[in-house]
Protein backbone atom coordinates (compact mmCIF):
# COMPACT_ATOMS: atom_id res chain seq x y z
CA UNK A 1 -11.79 6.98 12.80
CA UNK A 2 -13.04 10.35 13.66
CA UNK A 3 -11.95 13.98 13.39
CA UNK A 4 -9.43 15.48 13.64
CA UNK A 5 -7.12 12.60 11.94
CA UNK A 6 -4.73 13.86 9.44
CA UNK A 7 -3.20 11.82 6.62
CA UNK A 8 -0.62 11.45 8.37
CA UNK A 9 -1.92 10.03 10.83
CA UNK A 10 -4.01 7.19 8.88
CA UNK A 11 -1.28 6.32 6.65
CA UNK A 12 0.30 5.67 10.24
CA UNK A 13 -2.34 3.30 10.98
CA UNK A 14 -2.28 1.66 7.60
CA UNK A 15 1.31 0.94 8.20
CA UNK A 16 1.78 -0.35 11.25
CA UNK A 17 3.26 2.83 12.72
CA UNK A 18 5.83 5.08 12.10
CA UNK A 19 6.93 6.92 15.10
CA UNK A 20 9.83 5.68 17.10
CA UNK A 21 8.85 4.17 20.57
CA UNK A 22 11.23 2.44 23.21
CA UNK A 23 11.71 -1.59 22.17
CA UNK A 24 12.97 -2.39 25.54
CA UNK A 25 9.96 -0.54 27.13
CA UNK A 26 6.79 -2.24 25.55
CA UNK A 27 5.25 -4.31 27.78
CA UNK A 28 4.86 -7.22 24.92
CA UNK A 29 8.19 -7.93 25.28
CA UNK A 30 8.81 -10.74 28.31
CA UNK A 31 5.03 -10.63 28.94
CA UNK A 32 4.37 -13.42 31.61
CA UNK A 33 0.90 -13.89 29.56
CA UNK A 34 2.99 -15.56 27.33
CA UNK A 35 2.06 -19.12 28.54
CA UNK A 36 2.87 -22.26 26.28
CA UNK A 37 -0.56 -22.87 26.29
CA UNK A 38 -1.82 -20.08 24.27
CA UNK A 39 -0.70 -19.19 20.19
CA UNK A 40 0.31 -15.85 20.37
CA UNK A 41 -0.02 -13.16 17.56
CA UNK A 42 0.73 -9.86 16.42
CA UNK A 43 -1.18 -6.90 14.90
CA UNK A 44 -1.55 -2.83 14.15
CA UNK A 45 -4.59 -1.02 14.72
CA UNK A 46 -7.27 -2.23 11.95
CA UNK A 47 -4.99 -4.48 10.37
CA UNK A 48 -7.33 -7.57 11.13
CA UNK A 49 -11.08 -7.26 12.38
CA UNK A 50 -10.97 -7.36 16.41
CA UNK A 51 -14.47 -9.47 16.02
CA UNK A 52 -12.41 -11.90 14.35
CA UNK A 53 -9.77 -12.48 16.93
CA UNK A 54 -12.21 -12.21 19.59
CA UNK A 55 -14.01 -15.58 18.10
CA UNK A 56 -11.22 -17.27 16.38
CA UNK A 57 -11.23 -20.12 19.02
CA UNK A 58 -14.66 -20.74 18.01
CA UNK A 59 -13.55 -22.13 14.75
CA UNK A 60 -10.14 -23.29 15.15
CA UNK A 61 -10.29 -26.26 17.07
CA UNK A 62 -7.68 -26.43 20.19
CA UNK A 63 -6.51 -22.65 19.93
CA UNK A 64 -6.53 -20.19 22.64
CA UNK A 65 -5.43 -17.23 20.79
CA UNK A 66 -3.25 -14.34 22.86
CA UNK A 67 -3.84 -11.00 20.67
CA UNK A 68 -1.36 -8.11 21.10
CA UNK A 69 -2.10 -4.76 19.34
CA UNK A 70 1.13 -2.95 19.17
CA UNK A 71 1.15 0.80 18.77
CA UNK A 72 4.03 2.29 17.20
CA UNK A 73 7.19 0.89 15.51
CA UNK A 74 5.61 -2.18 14.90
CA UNK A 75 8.58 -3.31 12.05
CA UNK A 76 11.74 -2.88 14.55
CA UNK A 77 9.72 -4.44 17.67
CA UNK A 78 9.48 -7.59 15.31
CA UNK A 79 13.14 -7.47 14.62
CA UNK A 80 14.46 -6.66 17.80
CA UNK A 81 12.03 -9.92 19.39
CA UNK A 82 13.38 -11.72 16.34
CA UNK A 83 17.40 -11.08 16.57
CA UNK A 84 16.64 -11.59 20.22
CA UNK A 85 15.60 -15.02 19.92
CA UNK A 86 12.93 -14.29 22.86
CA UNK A 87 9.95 -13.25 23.61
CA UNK A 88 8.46 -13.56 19.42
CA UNK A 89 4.88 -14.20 18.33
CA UNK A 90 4.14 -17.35 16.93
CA UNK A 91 1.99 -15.41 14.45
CA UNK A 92 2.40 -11.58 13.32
CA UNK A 93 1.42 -9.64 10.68
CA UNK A 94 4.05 -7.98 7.97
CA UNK A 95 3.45 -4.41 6.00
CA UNK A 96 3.66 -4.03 2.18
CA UNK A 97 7.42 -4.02 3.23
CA UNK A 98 7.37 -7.55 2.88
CA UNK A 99 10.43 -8.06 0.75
CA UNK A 100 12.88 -6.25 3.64
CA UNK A 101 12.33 -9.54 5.32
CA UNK A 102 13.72 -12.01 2.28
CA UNK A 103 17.03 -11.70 3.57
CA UNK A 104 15.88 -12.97 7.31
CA UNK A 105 13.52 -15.28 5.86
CA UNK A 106 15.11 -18.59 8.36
CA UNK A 107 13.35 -16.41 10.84
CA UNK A 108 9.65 -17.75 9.59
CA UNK A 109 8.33 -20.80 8.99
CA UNK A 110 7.66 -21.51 4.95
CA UNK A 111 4.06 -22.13 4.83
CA UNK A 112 4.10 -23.90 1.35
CA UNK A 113 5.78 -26.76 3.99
CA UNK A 114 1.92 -26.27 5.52
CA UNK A 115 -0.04 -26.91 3.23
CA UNK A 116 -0.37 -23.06 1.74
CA UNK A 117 0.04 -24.06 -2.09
CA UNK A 118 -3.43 -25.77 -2.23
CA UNK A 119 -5.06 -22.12 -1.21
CA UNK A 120 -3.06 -20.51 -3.68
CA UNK A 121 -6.16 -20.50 -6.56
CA UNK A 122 -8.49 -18.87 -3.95
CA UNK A 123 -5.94 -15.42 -3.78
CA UNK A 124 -4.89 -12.79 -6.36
CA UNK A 125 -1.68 -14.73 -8.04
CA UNK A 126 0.43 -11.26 -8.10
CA UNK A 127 -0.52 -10.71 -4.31
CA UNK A 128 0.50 -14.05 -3.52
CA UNK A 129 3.84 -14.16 -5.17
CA UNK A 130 4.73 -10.64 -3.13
CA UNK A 131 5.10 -13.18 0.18
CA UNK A 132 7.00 -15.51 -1.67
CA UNK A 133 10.74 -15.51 -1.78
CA UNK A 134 13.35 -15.57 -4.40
CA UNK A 135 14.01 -19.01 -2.94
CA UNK A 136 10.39 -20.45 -3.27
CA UNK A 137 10.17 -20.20 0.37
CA UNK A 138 6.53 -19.01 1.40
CA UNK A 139 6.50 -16.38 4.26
CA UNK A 140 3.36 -14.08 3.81
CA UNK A 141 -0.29 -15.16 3.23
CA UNK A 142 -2.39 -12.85 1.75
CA UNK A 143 -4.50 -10.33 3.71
CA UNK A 144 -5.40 -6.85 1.64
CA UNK A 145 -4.15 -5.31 -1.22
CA UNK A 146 -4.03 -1.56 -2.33
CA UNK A 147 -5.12 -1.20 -5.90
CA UNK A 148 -5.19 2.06 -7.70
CA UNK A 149 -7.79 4.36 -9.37
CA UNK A 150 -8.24 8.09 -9.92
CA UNK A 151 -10.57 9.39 -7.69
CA UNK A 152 -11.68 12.99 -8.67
CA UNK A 153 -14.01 15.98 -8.32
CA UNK A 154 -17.20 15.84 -10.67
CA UNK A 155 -18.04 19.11 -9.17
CA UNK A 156 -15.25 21.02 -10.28
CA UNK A 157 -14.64 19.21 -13.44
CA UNK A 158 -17.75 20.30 -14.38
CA UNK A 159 -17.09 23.78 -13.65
CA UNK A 160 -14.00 23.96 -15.84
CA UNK A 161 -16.14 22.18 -18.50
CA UNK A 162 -15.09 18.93 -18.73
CA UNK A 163 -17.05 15.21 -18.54
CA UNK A 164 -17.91 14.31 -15.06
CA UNK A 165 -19.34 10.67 -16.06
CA UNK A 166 -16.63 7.52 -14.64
CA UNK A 167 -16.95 6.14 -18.13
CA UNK A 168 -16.41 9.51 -20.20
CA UNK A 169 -13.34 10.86 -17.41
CA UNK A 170 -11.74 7.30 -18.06
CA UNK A 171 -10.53 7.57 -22.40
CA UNK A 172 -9.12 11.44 -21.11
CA UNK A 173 -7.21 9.69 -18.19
CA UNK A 174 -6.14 6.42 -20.39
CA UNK A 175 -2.20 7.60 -20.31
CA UNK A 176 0.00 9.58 -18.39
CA UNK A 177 0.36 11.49 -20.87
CA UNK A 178 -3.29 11.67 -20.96
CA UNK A 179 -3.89 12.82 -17.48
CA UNK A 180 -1.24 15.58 -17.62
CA UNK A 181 -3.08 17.13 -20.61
CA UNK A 182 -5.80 16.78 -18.75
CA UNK A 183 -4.50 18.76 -15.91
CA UNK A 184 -3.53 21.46 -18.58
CA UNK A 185 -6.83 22.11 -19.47
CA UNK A 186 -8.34 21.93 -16.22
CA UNK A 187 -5.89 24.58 -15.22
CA UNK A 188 -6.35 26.42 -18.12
CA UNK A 189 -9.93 27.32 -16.77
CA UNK A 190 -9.60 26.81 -13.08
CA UNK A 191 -5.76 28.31 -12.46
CA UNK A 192 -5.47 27.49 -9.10
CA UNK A 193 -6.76 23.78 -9.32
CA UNK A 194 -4.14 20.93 -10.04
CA UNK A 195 -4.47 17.25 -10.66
CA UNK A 196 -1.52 16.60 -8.75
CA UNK A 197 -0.33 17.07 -5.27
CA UNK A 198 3.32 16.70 -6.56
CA UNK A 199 5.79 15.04 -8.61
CA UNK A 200 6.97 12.32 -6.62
CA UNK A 201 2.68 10.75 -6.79
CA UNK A 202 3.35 10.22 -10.78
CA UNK A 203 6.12 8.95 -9.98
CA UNK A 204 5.62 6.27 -7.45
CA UNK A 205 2.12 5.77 -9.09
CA UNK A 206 3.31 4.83 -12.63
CA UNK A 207 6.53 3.08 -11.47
CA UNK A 208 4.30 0.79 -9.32
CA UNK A 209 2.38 0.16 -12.41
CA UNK A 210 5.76 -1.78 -13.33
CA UNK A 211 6.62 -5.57 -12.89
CA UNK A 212 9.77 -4.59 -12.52
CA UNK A 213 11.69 -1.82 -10.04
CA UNK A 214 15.43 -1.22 -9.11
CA UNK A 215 16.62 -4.80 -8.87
CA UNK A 216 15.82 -7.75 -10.88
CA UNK A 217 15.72 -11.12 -8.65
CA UNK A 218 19.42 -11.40 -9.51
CA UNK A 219 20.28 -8.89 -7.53
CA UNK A 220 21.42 -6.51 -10.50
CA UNK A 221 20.63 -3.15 -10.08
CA UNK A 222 17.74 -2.26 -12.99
CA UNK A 223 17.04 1.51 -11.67
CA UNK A 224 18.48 3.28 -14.45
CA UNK A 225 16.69 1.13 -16.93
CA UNK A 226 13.61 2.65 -19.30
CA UNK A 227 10.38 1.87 -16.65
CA UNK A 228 12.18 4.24 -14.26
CA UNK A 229 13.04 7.07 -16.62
CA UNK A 230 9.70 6.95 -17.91
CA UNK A 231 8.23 7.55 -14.72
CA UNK A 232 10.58 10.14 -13.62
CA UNK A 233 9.96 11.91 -17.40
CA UNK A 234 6.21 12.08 -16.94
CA UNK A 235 6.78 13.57 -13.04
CA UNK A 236 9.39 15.83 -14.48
CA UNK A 237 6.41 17.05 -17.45
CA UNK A 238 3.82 17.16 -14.70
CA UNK A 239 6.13 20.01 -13.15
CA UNK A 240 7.01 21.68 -16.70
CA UNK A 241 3.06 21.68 -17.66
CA UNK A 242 2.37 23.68 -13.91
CA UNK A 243 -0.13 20.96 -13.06
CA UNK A 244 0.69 19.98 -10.03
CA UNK A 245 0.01 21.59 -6.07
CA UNK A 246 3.94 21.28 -5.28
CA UNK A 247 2.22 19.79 -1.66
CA UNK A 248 3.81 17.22 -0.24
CA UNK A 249 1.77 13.98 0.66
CA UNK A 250 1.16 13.85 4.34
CA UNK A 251 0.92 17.65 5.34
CA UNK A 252 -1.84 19.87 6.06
CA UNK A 253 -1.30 21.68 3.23
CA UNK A 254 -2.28 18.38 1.28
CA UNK A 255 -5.59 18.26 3.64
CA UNK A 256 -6.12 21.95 2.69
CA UNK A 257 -5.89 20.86 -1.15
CA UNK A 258 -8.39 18.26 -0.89
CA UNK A 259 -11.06 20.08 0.98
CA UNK A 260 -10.62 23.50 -0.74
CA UNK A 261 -10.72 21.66 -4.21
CA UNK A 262 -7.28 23.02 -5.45
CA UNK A 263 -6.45 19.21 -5.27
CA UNK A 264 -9.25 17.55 -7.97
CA UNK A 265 -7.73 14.31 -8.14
CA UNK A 266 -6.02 11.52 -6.44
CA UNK A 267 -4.41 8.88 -8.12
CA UNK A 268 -4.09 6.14 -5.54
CA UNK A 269 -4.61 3.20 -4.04
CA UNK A 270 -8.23 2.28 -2.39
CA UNK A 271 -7.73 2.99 1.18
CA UNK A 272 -7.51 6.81 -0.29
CA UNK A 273 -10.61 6.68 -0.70
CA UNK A 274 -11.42 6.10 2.98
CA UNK A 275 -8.43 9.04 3.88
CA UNK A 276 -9.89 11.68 1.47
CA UNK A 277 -13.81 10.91 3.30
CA UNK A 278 -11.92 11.45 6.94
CA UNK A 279 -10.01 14.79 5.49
CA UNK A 280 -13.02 16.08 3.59
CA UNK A 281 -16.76 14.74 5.24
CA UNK A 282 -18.19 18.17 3.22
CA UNK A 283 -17.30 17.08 0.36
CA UNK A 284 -19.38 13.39 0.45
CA UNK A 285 -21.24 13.37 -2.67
CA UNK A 286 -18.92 15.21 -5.09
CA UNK A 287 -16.07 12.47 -5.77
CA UNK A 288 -16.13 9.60 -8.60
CA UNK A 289 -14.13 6.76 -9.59
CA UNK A 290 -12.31 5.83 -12.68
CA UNK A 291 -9.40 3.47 -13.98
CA UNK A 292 -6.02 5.25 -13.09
CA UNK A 293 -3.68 6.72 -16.03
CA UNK A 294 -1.22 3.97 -17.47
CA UNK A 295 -3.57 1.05 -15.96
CA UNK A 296 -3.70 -0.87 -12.40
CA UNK A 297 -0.93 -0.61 -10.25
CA UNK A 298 -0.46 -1.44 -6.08
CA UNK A 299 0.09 0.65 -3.16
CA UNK A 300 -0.14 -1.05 -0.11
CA UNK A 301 -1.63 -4.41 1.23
CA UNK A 302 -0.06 -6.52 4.59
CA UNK A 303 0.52 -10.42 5.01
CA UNK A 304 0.70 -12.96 8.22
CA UNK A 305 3.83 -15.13 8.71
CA UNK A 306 4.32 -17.55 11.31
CA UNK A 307 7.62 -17.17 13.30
CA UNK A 308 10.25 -19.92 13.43
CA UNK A 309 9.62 -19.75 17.17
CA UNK A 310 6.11 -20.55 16.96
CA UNK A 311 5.47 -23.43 19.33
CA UNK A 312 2.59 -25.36 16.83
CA UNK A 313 3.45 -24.00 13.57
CA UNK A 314 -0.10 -26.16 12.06
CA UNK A 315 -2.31 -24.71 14.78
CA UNK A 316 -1.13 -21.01 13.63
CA UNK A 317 -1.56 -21.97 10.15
CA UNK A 318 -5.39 -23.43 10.62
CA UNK A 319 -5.47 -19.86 12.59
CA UNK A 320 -4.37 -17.78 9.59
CA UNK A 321 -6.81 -19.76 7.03
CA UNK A 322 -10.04 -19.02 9.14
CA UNK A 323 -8.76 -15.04 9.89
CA UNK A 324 -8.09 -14.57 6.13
CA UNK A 325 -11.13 -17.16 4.04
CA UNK A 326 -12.85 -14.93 1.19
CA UNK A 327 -15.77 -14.78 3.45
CA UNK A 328 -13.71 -12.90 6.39
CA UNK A 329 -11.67 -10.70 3.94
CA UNK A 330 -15.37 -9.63 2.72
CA UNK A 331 -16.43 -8.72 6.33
CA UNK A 332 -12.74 -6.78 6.88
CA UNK A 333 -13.86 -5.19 3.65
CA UNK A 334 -17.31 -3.98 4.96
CA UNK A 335 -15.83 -3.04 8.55
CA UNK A 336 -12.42 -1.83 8.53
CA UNK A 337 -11.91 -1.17 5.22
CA UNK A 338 -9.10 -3.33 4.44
CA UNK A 339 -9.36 -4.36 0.23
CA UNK A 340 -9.26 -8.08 -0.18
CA UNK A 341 -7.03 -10.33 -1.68
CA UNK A 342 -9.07 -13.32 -1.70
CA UNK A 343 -10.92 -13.54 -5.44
CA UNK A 344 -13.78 -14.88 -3.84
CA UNK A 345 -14.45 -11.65 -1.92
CA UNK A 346 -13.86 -9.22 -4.73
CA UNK A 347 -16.65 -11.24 -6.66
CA UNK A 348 -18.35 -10.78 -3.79
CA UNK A 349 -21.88 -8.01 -3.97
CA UNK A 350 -20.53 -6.46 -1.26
CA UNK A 351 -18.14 -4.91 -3.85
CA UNK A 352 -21.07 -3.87 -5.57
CA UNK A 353 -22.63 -1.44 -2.78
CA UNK A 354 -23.21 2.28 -3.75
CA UNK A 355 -21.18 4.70 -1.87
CA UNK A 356 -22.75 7.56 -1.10
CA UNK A 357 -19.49 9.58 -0.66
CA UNK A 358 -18.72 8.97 -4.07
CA UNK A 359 -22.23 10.31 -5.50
CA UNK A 360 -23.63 6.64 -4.94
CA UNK A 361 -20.86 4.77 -6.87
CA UNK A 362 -19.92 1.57 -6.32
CA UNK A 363 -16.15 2.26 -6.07
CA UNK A 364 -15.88 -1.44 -4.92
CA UNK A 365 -16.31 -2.38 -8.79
CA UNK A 366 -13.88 -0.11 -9.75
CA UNK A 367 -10.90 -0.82 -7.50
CA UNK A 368 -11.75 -4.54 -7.53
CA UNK A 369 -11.45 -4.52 -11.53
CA UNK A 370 -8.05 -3.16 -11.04
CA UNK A 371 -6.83 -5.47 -8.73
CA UNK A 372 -7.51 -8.58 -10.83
CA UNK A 373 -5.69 -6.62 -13.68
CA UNK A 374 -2.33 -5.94 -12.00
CA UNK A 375 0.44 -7.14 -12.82
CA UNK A 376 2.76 -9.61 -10.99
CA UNK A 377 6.52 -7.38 -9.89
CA UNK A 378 9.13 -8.02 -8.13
CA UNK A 379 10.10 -6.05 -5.51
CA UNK A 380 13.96 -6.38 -3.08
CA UNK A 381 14.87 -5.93 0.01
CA UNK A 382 16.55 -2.78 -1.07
CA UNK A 383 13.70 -0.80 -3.45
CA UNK A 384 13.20 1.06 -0.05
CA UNK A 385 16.58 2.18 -0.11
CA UNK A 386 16.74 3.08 -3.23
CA UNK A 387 13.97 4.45 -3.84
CA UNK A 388 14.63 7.53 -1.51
CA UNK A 389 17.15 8.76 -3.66
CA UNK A 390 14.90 9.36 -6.62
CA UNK A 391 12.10 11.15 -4.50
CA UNK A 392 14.71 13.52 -3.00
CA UNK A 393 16.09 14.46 -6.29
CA UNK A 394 12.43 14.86 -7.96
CA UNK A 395 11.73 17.05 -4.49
CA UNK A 396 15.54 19.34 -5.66
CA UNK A 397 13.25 19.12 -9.28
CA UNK A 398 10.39 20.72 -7.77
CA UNK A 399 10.93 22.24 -4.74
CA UNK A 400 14.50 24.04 -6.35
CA UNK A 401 14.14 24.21 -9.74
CA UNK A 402 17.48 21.85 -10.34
CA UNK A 403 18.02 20.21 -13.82
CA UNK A 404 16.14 17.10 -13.98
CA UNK A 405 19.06 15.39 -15.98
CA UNK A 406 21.28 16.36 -13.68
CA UNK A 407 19.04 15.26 -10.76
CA UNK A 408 18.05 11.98 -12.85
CA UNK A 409 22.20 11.61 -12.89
CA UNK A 410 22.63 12.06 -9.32
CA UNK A 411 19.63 10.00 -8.50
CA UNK A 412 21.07 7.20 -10.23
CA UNK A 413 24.13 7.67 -9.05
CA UNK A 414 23.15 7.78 -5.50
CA UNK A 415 21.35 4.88 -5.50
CA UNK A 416 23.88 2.80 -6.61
CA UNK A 417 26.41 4.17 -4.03
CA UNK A 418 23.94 2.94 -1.52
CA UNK A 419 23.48 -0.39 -3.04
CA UNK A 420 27.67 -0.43 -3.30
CA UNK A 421 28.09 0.21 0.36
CA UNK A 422 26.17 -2.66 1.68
CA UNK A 423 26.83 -4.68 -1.43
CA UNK A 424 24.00 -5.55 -3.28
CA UNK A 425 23.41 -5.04 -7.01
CA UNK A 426 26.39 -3.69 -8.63
């Protein structure tokens, strides 16, 4: 991906797509390529390796595999195809978002009922269990996985004084609390230079450090319980202290941050690392790689399902096992940047390769350690929902200067009004 590509715009690509296009108009939809003879399937840009679906036939015996790379709103194509009863993949891929689709999960094909169990050893357990539903039912097999990590700038941490070495940044960065003195003292010498970009990235960082979020499999509504508040406290301090940017993620002004240096670090997930290189090429050379404040958490990662539609439900799973075996999630690593799930590929040397943009550190090592050490969580149909009324009340925090206990109130209170009207939770 070349210049210019904003954040924005590779976060788009990472998920799938975000901007609205016509359902009824994409010409996927009724295709008269879709012939009983061939297994369709479903992608985003970069969400599998095109050299992979190019030679899949080559290893799965009897397929003749029908690609489609949709553009934008890949999630509510799906849906409509799906509500529709017409017109679906027999294969498609599914965002982190996996969990909206638990309440429409008649729609795929369990693929425990395929033989998926006896794979289950090969793949990160806690990635795994994020395509499984409360039910048991299997619906998503493993593809990548976004483990966190703080990526900073050695440069300007040594200007303000401070350790530049992975191993000596990684005992000041331990805690949140931690990393938000940290961000004192870097400010403290270097006023105009923040660790944060805003409030809502501790946030959303340390809550998906959590197994659990805003319901509990019951259904009960958990989002006023102590792993929220102590996420919202520490983005609240980060505020108080002064050590954040107050830019929003996915603006030029966050771009601007990150090439001038006001932004040192970036606590987030791996593919980050491959955003911050596109935004800042000067900068190769001048970035490391330690373990995150408050330990591994997960932003990010996608699945494959097989629709209930699909016309040879075994063929599409033998499909799936060659796209996503250690040894292709290894080459997806090396090409297109996607993280793997499969354990075999993040023991893999190719984890071990020196980045140069990163002063020649493996950052493989570093990311890979954290994805073995997260934690399983469970995650509803409904944290989406939810989880937009905490982020606009932490934005009325920053951006307004309202009373956080008042905004922690009404962010609570919100949520659960949500929850209420399509009742769910409480």
């Amino acid at each position: 991906m070349s210049r210019p590509t904003t954040r924005r715009d590779f976060l788009r690509v990472l998920g799938g797509g975000a901007a609205l296009a016509g359902l009824a108009g994409c010409g996927v939809f009724g295709s008269p390529e879709n012939r009983a003879d061939k297994t369709t399937l479903w992608y985003w840009d970069r969400s599998i390796n095109d050299d992979f679906l190019a030679n899949a036939g080559k290893h799965v015996p009897g397929l003749h595999l029908q690609p489609y790379k949709l553009g934008g709103a890949f999630r509510a194509k799906l849906l409509t195809t799906l509500a529709g009863h017409a017109y679906a993949p027999d294969i498609t891929n599914i965002n982190s978002d996996i969990a909206t689709y638990f309440p429409d999960e008649s729609a795929f094909v369990d693929l425990y009922s395929l033989g998926a169990k006896e794979l289950k050893d090969q793949y990160l357990d806690w990635k795994w269990e994020l395509g499984v539903t409360p039910a048991g039912k299997m619906i998503g097999f493993p593809i990548d996985t976004g483990p966190t990590a703080l990526m900073y700038r050695a440069d300007i941490f040594k200007k303000a004084g401070l350790p530049t070495d992975p191993d000596q940044v990684a005992p000041l960065v331990a805690s949140w609390d931690n990393y938000l003195e940290l961000g004192t003292r870097l400010k403290a010498k270097l006023p105009k230079t923040y660790v944060v970009a805003n409030i809502s990235d501790v946030y959303q960082r340390e809550l998906g450090q959590s197994p659990k979020q805003y319901l509990d499999k019951s259904g009960k509504f958990i989002g006023d319980q102590a792993h929220v508040k102590s996420a919202w406290d520490h983005a609240v301090q980060a505020s108080k202290l002064g050590v954040t940017a107050r830019t929003p993620d996915s603006t030029n002004d966050w771009n601007a941050g990150v090439i001038g240096g006001s932004i040192a670090t970036v606590d987030n997930a791996v593919w980050e690392a491959f955003v911050i290189e596109q935004t800042a090429p000067d900068t190769s050379g001048k970035w490391r790689v330690c373990p995150g404040p408050g330990g591994a958490g997960n932003s990010g990662g996608s699945f494959m399902a097989i629709t209930k539609y699909c016309r040879d439900p075994k063929l599409a799973f033998e499909t799936i096992k060659w796209l996503q075996t250690p040894a292709n999630q290894t080459k997806a690593y090396t090409t297109i940047q996607l993280f793997p799930a499969a354990i075999g590929s993040l023991n893999d040397k190719a984890m071990q390769t020196p980045n140069k943009f990163f002063g020649g550190q493996p950052i493989g090592e570093v990311f890979g350690a954290a994805a073995k050490a997260i934690k399983p969580a469970y995650y509803s149909p409904y944290d989406n929902l939810v989880q937009n009324s905490y982020l606009d009340e932490l934005l009325n925090v920053e951006s307004t200067g309202k009373d956080p206990n008042k905004a922690w109130e009404d962010a609570v209170s919100e949520a659960k009004r949500q929850l209420k009207h399509i009742g769910v939770g409480v």
